[in-house]
N, C-alpha and C. Protein backbone atom coordinates (compact mmCIF):
# COMPACT_ATOMS: atom_id res chain seq x y z
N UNK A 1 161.76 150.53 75.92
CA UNK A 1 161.32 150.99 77.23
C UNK A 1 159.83 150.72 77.38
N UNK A 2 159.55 149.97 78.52
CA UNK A 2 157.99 149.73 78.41
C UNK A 2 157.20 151.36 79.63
N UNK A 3 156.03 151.31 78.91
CA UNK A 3 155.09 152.12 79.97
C UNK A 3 154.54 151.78 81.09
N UNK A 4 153.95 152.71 81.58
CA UNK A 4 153.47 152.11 83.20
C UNK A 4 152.82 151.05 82.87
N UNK A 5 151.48 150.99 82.42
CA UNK A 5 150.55 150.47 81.64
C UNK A 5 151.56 148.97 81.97
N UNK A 6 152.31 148.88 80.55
CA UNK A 6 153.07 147.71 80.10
C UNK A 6 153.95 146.84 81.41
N UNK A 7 154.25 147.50 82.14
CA UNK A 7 155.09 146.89 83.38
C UNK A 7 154.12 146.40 84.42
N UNK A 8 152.89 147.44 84.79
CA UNK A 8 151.94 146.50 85.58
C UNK A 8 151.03 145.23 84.89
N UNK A 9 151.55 145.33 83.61
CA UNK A 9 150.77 144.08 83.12
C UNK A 9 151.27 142.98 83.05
N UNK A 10 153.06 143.03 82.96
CA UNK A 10 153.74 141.86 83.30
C UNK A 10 153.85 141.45 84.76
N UNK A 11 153.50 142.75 85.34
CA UNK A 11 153.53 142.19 86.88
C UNK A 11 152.92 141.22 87.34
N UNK A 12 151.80 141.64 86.82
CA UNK A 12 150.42 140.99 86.94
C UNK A 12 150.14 139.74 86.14
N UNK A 13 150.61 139.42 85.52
CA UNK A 13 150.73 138.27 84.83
C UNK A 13 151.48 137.06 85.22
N UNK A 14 152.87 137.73 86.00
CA UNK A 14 153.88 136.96 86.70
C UNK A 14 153.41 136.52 88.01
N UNK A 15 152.39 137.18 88.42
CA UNK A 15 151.61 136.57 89.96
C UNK A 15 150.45 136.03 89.25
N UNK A 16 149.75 136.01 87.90
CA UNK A 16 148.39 135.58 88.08
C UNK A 16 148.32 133.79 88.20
N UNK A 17 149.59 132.95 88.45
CA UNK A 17 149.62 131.74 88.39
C UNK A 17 149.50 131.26 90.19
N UNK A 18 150.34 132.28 91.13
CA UNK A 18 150.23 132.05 92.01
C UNK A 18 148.70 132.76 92.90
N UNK A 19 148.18 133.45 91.86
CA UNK A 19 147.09 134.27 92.52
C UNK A 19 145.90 133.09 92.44
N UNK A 20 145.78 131.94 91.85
CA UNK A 20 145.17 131.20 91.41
C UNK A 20 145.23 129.87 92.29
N UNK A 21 146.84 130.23 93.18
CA UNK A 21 146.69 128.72 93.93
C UNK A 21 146.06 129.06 95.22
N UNK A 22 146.59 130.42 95.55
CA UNK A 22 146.44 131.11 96.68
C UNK A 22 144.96 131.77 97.63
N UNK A 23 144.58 132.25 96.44
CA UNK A 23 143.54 132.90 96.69
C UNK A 23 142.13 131.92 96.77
N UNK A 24 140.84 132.25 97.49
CA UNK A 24 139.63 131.79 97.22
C UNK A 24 139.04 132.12 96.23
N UNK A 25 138.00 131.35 95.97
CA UNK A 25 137.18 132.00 94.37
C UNK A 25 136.62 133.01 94.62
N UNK A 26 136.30 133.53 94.90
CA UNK A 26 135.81 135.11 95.19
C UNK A 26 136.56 135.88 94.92
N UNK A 27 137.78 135.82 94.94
CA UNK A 27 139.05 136.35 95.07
C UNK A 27 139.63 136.13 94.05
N UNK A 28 139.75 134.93 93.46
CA UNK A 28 140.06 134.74 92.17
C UNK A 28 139.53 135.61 91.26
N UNK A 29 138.17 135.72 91.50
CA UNK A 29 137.08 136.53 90.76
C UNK A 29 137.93 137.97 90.16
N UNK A 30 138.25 138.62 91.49
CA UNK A 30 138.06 140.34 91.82
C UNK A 30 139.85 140.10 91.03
N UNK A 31 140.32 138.94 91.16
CA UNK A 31 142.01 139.13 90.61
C UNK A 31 141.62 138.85 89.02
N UNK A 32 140.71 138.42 88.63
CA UNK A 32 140.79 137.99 87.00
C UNK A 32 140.17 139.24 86.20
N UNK A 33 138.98 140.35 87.03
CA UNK A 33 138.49 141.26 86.84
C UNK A 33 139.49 142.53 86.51
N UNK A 34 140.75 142.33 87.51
CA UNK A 34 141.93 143.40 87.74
C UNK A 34 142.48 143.09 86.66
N UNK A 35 142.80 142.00 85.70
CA UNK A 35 143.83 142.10 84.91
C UNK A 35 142.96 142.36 83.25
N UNK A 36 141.67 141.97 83.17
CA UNK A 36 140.85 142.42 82.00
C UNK A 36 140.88 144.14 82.05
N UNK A 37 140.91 144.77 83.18
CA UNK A 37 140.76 146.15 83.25
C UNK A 37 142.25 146.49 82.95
N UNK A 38 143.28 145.98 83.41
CA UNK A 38 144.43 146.19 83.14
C UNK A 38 145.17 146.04 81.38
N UNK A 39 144.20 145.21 81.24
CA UNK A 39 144.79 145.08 79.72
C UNK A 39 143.77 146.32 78.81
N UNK A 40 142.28 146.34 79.19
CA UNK A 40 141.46 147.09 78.49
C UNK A 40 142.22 148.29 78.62
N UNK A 41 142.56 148.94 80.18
CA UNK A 41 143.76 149.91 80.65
C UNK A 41 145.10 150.41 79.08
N UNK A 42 145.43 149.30 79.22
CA UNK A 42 146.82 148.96 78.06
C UNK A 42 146.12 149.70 76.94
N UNK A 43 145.22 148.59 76.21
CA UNK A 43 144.74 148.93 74.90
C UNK A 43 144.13 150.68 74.56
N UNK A 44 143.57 150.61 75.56
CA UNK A 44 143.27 152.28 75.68
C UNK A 44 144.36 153.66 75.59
N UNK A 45 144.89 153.36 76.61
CA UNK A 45 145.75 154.22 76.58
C UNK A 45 146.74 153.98 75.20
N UNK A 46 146.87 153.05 74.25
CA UNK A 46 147.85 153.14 72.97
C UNK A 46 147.05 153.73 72.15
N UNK A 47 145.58 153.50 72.20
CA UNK A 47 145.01 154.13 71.56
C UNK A 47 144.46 155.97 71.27
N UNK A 48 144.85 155.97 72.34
CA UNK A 48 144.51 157.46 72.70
C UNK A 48 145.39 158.43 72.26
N UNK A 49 145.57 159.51 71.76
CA UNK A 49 146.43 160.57 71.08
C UNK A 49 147.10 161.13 72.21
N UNK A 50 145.92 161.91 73.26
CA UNK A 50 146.18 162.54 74.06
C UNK A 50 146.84 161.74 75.18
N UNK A 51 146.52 160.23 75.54
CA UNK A 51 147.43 159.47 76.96
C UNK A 51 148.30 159.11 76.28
N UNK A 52 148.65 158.67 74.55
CA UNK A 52 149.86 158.68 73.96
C UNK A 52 150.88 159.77 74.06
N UNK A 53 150.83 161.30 74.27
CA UNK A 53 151.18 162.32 74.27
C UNK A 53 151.81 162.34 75.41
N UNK A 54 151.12 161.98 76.25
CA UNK A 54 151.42 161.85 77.78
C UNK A 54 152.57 161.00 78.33
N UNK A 55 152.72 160.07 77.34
CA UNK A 55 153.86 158.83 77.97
C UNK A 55 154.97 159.49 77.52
């Protein structure tokens, strides 16, 4: 069973090919920024006792 965390990261991964044809660079920017926070997001929360507790 994946976590929230884990499901918005495949989400996000499954659009970041089309986010790349689509979007302007500026935009590209603020979409490549969303998925480093999303993964830092990930790594954090496995790490944590207490947001581990939580899932």
């Amino acid at each position: 069973k994946y976590t929230v965390a884990e499901r918005a990261l495949q989400r996000a991964k499954a659009t970041l090919y089309v986010l790349e044809l689509s979007l302007s660079e500026s935009e590209r920017l603020v979409a490549r920024h969303s998925m480093i926070l999303a993964r830092r997001m990930e790594m954090f929360c496995c790490h944590s006792p207490i947001l581990a507790r939580l899932r």
